[in-house]
Protein backbone atom coordinates (compact mmCIF):
# COMPACT_ATOMS: atom_id res chain seq x y z
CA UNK A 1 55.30 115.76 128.77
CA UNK A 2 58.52 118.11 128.76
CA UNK A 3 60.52 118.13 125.54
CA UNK A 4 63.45 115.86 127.95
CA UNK A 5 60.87 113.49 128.50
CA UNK A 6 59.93 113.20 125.25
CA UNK A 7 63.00 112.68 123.63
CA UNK A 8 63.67 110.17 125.97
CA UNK A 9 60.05 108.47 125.12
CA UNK A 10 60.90 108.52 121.72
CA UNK A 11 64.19 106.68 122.11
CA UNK A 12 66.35 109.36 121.28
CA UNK A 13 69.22 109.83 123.97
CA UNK A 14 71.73 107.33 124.61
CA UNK A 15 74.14 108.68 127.32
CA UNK A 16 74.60 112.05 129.03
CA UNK A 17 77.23 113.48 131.17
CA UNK A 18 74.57 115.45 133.28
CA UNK A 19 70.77 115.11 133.42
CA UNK A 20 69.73 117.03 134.93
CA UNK A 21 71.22 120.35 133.75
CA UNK A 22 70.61 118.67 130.49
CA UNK A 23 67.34 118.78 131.34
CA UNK A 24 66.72 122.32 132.48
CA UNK A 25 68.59 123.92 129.56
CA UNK A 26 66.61 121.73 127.21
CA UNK A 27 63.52 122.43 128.84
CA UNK A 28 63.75 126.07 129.08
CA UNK A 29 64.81 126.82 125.80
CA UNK A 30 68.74 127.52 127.09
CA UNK A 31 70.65 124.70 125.30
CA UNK A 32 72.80 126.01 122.52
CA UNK A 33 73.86 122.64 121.12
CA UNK A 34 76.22 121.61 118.20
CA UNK A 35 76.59 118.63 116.04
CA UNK A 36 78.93 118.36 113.60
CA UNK A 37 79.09 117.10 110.04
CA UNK A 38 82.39 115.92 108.10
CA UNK A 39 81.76 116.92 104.50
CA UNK A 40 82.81 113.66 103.12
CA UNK A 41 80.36 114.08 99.96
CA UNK A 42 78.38 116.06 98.17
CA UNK A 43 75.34 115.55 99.99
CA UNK A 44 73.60 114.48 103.38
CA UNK A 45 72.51 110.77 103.81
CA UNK A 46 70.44 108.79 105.83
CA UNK A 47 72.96 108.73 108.58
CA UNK A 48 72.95 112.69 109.14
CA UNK A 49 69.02 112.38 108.89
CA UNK A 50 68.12 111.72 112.35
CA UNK A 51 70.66 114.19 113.64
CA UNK A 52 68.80 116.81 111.53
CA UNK A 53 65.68 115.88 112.76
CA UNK A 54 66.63 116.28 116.36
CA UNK A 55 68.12 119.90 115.38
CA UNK A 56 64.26 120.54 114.29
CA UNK A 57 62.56 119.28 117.05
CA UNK A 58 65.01 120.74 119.28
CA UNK A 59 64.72 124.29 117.73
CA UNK A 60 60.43 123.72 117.72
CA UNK A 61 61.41 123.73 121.60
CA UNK A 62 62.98 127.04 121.95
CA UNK A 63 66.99 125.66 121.63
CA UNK A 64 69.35 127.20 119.08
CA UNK A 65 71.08 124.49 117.20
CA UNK A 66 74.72 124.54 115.34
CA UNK A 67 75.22 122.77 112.41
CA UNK A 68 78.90 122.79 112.54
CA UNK A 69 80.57 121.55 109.13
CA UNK A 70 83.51 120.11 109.31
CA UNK A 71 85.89 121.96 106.55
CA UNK A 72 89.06 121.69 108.84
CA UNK A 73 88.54 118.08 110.60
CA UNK A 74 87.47 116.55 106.92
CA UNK A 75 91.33 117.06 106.02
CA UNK A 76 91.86 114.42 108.43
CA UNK A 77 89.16 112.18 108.65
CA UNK A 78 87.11 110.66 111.88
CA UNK A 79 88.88 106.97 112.72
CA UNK A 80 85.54 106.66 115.10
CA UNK A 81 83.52 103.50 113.71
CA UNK A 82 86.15 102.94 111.19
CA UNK A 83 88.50 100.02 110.13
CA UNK A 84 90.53 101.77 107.84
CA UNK A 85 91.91 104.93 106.96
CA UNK A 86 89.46 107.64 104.89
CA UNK A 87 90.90 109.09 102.11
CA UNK A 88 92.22 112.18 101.44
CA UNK A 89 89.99 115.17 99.99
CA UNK A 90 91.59 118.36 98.92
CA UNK A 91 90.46 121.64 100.08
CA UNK A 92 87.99 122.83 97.24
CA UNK A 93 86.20 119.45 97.17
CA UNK A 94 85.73 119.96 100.91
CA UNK A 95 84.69 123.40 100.48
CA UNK A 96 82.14 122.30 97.58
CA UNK A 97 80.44 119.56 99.63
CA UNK A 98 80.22 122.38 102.38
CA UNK A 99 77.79 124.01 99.67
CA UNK A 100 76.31 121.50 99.01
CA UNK A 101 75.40 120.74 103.14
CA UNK A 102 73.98 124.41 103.36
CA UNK A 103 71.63 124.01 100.95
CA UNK A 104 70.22 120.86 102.19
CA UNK A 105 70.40 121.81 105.80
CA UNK A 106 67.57 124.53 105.08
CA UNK A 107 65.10 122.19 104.58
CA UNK A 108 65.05 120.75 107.97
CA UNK A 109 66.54 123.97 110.21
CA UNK A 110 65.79 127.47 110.48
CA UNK A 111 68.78 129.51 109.77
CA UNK A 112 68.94 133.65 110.54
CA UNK A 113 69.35 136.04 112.95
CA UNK A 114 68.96 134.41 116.49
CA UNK A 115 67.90 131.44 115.46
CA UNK A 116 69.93 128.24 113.75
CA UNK A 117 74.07 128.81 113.34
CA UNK A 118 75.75 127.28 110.36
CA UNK A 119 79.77 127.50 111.10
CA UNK A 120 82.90 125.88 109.51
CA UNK A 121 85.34 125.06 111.62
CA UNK A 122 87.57 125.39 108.49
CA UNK A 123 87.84 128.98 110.07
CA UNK A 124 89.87 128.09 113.52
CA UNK A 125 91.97 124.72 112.41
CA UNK A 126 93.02 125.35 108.64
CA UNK A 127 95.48 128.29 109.93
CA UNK A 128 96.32 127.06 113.26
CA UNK A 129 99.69 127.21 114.70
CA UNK A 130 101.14 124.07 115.35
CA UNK A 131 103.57 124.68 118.33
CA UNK A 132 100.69 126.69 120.19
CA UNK A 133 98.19 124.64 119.71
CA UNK A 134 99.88 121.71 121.41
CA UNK A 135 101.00 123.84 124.23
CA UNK A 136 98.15 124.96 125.01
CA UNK A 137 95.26 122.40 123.90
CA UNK A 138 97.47 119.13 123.74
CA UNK A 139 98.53 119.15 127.33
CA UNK A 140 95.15 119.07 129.01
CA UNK A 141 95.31 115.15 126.93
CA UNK A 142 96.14 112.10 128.07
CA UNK A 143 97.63 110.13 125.78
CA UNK A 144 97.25 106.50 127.85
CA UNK A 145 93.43 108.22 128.32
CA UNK A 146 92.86 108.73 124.95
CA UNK A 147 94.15 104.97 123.62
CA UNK A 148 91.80 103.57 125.77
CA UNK A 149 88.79 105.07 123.73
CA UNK A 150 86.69 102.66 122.08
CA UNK A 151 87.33 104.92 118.91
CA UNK A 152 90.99 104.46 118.79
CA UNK A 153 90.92 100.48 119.72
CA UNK A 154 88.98 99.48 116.44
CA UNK A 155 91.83 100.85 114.69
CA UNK A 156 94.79 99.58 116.42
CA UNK A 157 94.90 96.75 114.85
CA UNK A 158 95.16 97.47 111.71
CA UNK A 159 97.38 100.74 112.95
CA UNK A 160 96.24 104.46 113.41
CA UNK A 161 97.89 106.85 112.07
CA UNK A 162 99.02 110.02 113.69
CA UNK A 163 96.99 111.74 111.17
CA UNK A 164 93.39 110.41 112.93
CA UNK A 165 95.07 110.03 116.55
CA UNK A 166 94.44 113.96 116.30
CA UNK A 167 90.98 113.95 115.61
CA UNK A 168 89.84 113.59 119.63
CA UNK A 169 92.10 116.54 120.19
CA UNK A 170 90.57 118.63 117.58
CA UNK A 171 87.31 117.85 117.73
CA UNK A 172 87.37 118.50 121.43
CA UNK A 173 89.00 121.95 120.53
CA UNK A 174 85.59 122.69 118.15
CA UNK A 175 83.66 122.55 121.24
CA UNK A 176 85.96 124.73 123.10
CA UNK A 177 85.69 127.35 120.14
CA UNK A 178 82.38 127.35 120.04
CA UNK A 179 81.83 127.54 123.16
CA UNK A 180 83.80 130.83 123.51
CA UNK A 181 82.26 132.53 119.83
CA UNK A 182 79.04 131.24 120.35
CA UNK A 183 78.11 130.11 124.11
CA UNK A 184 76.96 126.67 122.69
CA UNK A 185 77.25 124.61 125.80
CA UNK A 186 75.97 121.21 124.19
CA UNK A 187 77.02 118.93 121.98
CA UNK A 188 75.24 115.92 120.07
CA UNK A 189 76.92 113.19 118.45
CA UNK A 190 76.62 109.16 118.04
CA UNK A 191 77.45 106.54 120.66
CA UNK A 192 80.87 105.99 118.59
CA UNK A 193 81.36 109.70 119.36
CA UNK A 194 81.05 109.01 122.66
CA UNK A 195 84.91 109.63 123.93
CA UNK A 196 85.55 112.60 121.66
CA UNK A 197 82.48 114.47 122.80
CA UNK A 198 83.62 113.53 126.65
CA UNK A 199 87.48 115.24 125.66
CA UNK A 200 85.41 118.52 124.44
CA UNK A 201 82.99 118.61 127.50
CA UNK A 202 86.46 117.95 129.87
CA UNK A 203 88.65 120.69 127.83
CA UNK A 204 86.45 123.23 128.37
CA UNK A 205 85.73 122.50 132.28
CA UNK A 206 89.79 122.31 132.55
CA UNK A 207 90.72 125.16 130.77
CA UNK A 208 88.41 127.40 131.41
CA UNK A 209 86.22 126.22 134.96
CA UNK A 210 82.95 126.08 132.94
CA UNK A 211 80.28 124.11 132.59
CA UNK A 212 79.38 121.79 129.34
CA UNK A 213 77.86 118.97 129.22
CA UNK A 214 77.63 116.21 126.07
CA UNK A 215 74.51 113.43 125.37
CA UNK A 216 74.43 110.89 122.93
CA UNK A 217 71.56 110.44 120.01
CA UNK A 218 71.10 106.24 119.47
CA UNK A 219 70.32 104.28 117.00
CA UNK A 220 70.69 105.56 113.75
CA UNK A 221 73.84 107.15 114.19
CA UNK A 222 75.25 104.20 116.61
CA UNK A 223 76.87 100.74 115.41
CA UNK A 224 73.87 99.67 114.91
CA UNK A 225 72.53 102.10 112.88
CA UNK A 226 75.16 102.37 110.27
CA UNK A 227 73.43 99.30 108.77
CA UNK A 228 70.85 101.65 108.04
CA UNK A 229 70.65 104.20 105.31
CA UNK A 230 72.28 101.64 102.79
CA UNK A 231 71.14 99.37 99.86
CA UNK A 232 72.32 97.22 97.56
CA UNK A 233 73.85 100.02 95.47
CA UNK A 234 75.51 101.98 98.23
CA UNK A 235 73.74 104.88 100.64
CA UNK A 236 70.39 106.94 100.87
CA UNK A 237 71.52 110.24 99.82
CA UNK A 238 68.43 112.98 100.72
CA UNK A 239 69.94 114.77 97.26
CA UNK A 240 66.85 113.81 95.02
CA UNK A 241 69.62 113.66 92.16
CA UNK A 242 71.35 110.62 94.13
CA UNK A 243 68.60 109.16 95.84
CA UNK A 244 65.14 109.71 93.69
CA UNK A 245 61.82 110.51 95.85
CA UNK A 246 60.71 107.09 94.68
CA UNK A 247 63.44 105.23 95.78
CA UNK A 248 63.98 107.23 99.43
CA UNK A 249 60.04 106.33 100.22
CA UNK A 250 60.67 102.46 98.87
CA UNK A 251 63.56 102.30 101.36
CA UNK A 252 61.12 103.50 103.95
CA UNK A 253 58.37 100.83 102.95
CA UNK A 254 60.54 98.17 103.18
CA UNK A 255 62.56 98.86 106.90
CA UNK A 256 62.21 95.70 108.50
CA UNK A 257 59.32 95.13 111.13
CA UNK A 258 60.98 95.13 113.92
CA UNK A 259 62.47 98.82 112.82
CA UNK A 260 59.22 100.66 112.05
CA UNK A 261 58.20 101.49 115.12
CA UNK A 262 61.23 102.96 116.41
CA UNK A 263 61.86 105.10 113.22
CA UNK A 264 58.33 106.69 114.01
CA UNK A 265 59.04 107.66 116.89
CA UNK A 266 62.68 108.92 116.47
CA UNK A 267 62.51 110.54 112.74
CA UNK A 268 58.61 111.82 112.70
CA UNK A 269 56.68 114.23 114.14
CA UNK A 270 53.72 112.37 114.99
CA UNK A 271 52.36 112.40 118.23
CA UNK A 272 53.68 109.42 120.39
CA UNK A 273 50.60 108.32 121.25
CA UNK A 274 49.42 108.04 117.65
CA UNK A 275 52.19 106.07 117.05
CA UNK A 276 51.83 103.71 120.49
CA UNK A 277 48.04 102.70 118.26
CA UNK A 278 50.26 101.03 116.04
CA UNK A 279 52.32 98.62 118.17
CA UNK A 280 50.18 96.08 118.22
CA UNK A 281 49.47 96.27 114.26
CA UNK A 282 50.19 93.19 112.16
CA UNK A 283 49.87 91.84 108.42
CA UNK A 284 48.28 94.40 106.41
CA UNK A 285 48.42 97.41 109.22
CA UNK A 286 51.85 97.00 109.66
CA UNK A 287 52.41 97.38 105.98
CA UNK A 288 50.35 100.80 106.72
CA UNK A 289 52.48 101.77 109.41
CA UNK A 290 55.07 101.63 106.55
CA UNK A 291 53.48 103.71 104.40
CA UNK A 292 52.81 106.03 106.91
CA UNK A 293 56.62 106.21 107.80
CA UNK A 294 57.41 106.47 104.48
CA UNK A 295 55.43 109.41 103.39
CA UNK A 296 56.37 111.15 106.27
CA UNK A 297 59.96 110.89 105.73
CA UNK A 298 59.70 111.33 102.06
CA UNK A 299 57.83 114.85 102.75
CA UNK A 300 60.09 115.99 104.93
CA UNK A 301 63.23 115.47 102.69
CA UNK A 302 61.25 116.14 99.36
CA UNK A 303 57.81 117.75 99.93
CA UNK A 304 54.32 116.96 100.14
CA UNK A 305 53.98 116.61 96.42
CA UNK A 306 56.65 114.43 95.71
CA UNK A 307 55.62 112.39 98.49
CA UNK A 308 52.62 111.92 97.33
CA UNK A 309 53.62 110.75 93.64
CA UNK A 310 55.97 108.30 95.64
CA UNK A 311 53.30 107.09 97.13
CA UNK A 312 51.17 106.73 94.18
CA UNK A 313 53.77 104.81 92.27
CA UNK A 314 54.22 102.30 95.02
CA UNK A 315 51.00 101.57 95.24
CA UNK A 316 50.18 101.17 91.31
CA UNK A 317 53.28 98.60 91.40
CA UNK A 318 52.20 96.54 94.20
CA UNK A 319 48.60 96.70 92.44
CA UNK A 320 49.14 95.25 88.80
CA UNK A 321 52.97 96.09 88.36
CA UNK A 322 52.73 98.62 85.32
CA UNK A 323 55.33 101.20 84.66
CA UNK A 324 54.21 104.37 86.25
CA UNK A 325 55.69 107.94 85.55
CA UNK A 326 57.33 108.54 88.44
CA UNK A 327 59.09 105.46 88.99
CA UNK A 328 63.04 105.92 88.65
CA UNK A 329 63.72 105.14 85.22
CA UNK A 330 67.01 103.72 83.58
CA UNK A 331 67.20 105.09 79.73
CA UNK A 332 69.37 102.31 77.03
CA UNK A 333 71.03 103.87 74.77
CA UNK A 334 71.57 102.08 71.00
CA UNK A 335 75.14 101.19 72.69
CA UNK A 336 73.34 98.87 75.11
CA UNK A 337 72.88 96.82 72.13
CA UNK A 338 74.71 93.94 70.76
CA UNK A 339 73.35 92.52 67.58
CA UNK A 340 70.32 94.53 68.34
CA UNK A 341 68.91 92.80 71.66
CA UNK A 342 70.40 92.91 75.37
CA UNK A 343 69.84 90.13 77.32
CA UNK A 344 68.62 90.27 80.98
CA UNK A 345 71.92 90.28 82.93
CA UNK A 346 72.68 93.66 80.81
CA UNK A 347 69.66 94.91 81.84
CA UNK A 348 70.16 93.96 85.54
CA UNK A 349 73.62 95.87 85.38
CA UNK A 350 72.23 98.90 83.38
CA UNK A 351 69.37 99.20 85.40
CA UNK A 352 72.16 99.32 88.86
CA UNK A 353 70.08 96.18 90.17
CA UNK A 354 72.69 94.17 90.25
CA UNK A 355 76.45 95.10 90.43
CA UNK A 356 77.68 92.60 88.11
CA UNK A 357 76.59 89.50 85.60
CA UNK A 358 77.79 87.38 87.70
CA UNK A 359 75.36 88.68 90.91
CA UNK A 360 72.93 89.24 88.19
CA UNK A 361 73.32 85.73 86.82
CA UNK A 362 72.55 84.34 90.50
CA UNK A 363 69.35 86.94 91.35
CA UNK A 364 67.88 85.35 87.48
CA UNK A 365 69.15 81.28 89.18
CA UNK A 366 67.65 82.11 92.14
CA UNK A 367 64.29 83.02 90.88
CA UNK A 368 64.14 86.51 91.94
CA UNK A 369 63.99 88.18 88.64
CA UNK A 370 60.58 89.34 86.94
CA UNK A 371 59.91 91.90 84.30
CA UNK A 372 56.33 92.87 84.34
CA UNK A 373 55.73 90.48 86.95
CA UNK A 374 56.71 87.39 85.15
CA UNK A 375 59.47 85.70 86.38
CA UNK A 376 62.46 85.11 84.51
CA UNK A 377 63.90 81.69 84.39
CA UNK A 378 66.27 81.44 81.25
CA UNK A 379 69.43 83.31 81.20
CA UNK A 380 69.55 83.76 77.75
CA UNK A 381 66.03 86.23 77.95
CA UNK A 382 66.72 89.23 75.27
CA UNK A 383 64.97 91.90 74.18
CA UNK A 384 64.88 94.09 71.25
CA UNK A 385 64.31 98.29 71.11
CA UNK A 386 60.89 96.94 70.16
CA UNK A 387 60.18 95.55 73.64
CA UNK A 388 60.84 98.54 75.99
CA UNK A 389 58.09 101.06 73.09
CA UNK A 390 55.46 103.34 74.88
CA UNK A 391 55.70 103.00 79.14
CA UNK A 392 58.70 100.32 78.82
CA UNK A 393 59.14 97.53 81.07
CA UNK A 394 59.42 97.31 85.10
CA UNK A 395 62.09 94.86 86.23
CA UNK A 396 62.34 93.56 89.69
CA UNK A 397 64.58 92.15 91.65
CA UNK A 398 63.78 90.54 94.81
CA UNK A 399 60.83 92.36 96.45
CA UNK A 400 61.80 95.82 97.26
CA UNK A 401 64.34 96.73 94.10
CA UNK A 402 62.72 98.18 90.79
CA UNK A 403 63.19 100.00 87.69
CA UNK A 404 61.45 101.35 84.82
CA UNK A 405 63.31 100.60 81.57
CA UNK A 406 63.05 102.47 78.51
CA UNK A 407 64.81 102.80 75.15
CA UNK A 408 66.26 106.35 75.08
């Protein structure tokens, strides 16, 4: 099986302007391919995972990928996917979550000499002239072309500003630098990316007679997949500060069914016919298929030995529900306390189980709530310093959301 054919098996490519010279650059090791990441925050998250993972397998194959980071088009913001305006970052927050990319991009790419590129294109659009830019990147754009882009329709509605109506136009213009610094003749990006990555691919055939071409990744970085990489408490960060190694393999245990499958074969490594063994699994072996998704994941963003205490811990809480060391803890503070106890709906909102009394006064009606796996019935439930001594207590709510808690 080539490497096109695999990523193809595995569910990976969505649309592509021309297979095959897509094909034969991938293939042979000739693709020099971008995709681009809007600093936004101080760390990756689940949504930039399976782009990273593509970069990977890509590279394995003899491609040289570009993570570009977006330092100039973050001043902006994407409208793609997007039903209202992103706010405004200044330029040394965007410069410190550009740090903070680098870092984490080395896990999962091979930077150096001839191999993986990390650029900011911070360096071409935060001194740009205006007036030339438009004269000479502007008028190879349409503007009735470029309202009819699924991208800029979500937003019309609600009214797009200028601001993002720019975004196509510079985004296409990364490609076009890149191309010419670099020779990358491929981009990557998301269905919603779609009509941005066609205005790059177009730009540089137009301006300079060359040939580009653009594919789309699915899934997790589509419509669809933005449902993904998010909890209760907001996204899966792969920062192990944000996101513990416990609680990124616990949102891999508990993807839905229907979802395990195809996040083996997109995300891992393992061999696709490995993975085919599993489709008919059910019951117990698709809980194992889980675990094997999980630990997979989890060593790839964290290690083998975190993985492996994440692993442990998940399994000694499904067994008898004790406290285990490397569960993510919450620590109480003597604050915490009112007239020494704290009843369970403080604990709920302490613990970041619940976002308020109110949703944590529901989760306890509903029966959902247990602290070492007995259920908790009476909203009036309080406990003194005395109850959380030695390993503490683990609180659940609902089947996939725990937390150690301890008395600090």
């Amino acid at each position: 099986m080539t490497v096109f054919e695999e990523l193809k098996a595995r569910g990976l490519l969505a649309q592509l302007t021309d297979e095959e010279e897509i094909k034969e650059l991938i293939n042979n090791g000739k693709a020099v391919f971008y995709i681009g990441f809007d600093p936004t925050a101080d760390s990756l998250h689940v949504g930039h995972f399976m782009a990273l993972c593509l970069m990977k397998r890509l590279q394995m194959a003899g491609n040289r990928p570009i993570a570009l980071l977006g330092g100039g088009t973050a001043m902006i913001g994407d409208p793609s996917g997007r039903t209202d305006m992103r706010n405004m970052m200044t330029t040394e927050m965007i410069d410190h979550n550009c740090e903070c990319f680098k870092k984490q991009m080395s896990r999962f790419i091979e930077f150096g000499e001839g191999k993986a590129m990390m650029v900011n294109n911070a360096d071409w659009l935060r001194d740009l002239n205006y007036i030339e830019f438009i004269r000479d990147i502007g008028a190879h754009f349409s503007v009735n072309r470029m309202l009819t882009a699924e991208c800029y329709k979500q937003r019309m509605e609600k009214g797009l500003s200028f601001l993002e109506f720019n975004y196509m136009i510079m985004q296409s213009y990364d490609f076009l630098c890149l191309y010419e610094k670099y020779g990358c003749n491929m981009q990557f990006g998301g269905d919603d990316q779609w009509s941005n990555m066609l205005g790059g691919t177009e730009l540089i055939r137009r301006k300079l007679g060359k040939d580009a071409y653009a594919m789309t990744i699915t899934l997790l970085l589509n419509s669809e997949g933005k449902k993904m990489g998010k909890t209760q408490k907001g996204a899966v960060w792969l920062d192990p500060e944000k996101t513990s190694p416990y609680e990124f393999y616990q949102y891999w245990r508990n993807v839905d069914d229907g979802d395990v499958l195809k996040c083996l074969r997109m995300l891992t490594f393992l061999p696709l016919e490995q993975i085919e063994e599993m489709d008919h699994w059910e019951g117990s072996q698709l809980n194992r298929a889980k675990e094997i998704l999980a630990f997979e994941l989890t060593q790839m963003v964290h290690g083998a030995e975190e993985a492996q205490k994440a692993q442990e811990s998940a399994k000694a809480l499904f067994a008898g529900g004790m406290a285990d060391a490397n569960m993510p803890t919450c620590e109480l503070t003597a604050e915490d306390f009112q007239n020494g106890t704290i009843d369970i709906l403080g604990v709920l909102v302490k613990a970041g189980l619940t976002a308020s009394r109110s949703e944590a006064r529901r989760a306890v009606e509903q029966g959902g709530v247990t602290v070492d796996n007995e259920k908790i019935t009476d909203l009036k439930t309080a406990y003194a310093p005395e109850a959380f001594a030695g390993d503490g207590i683990v609180v659940r709510r609902g089947k996939k959301n725990y937390k150690k808690i301890v008395v600090k």
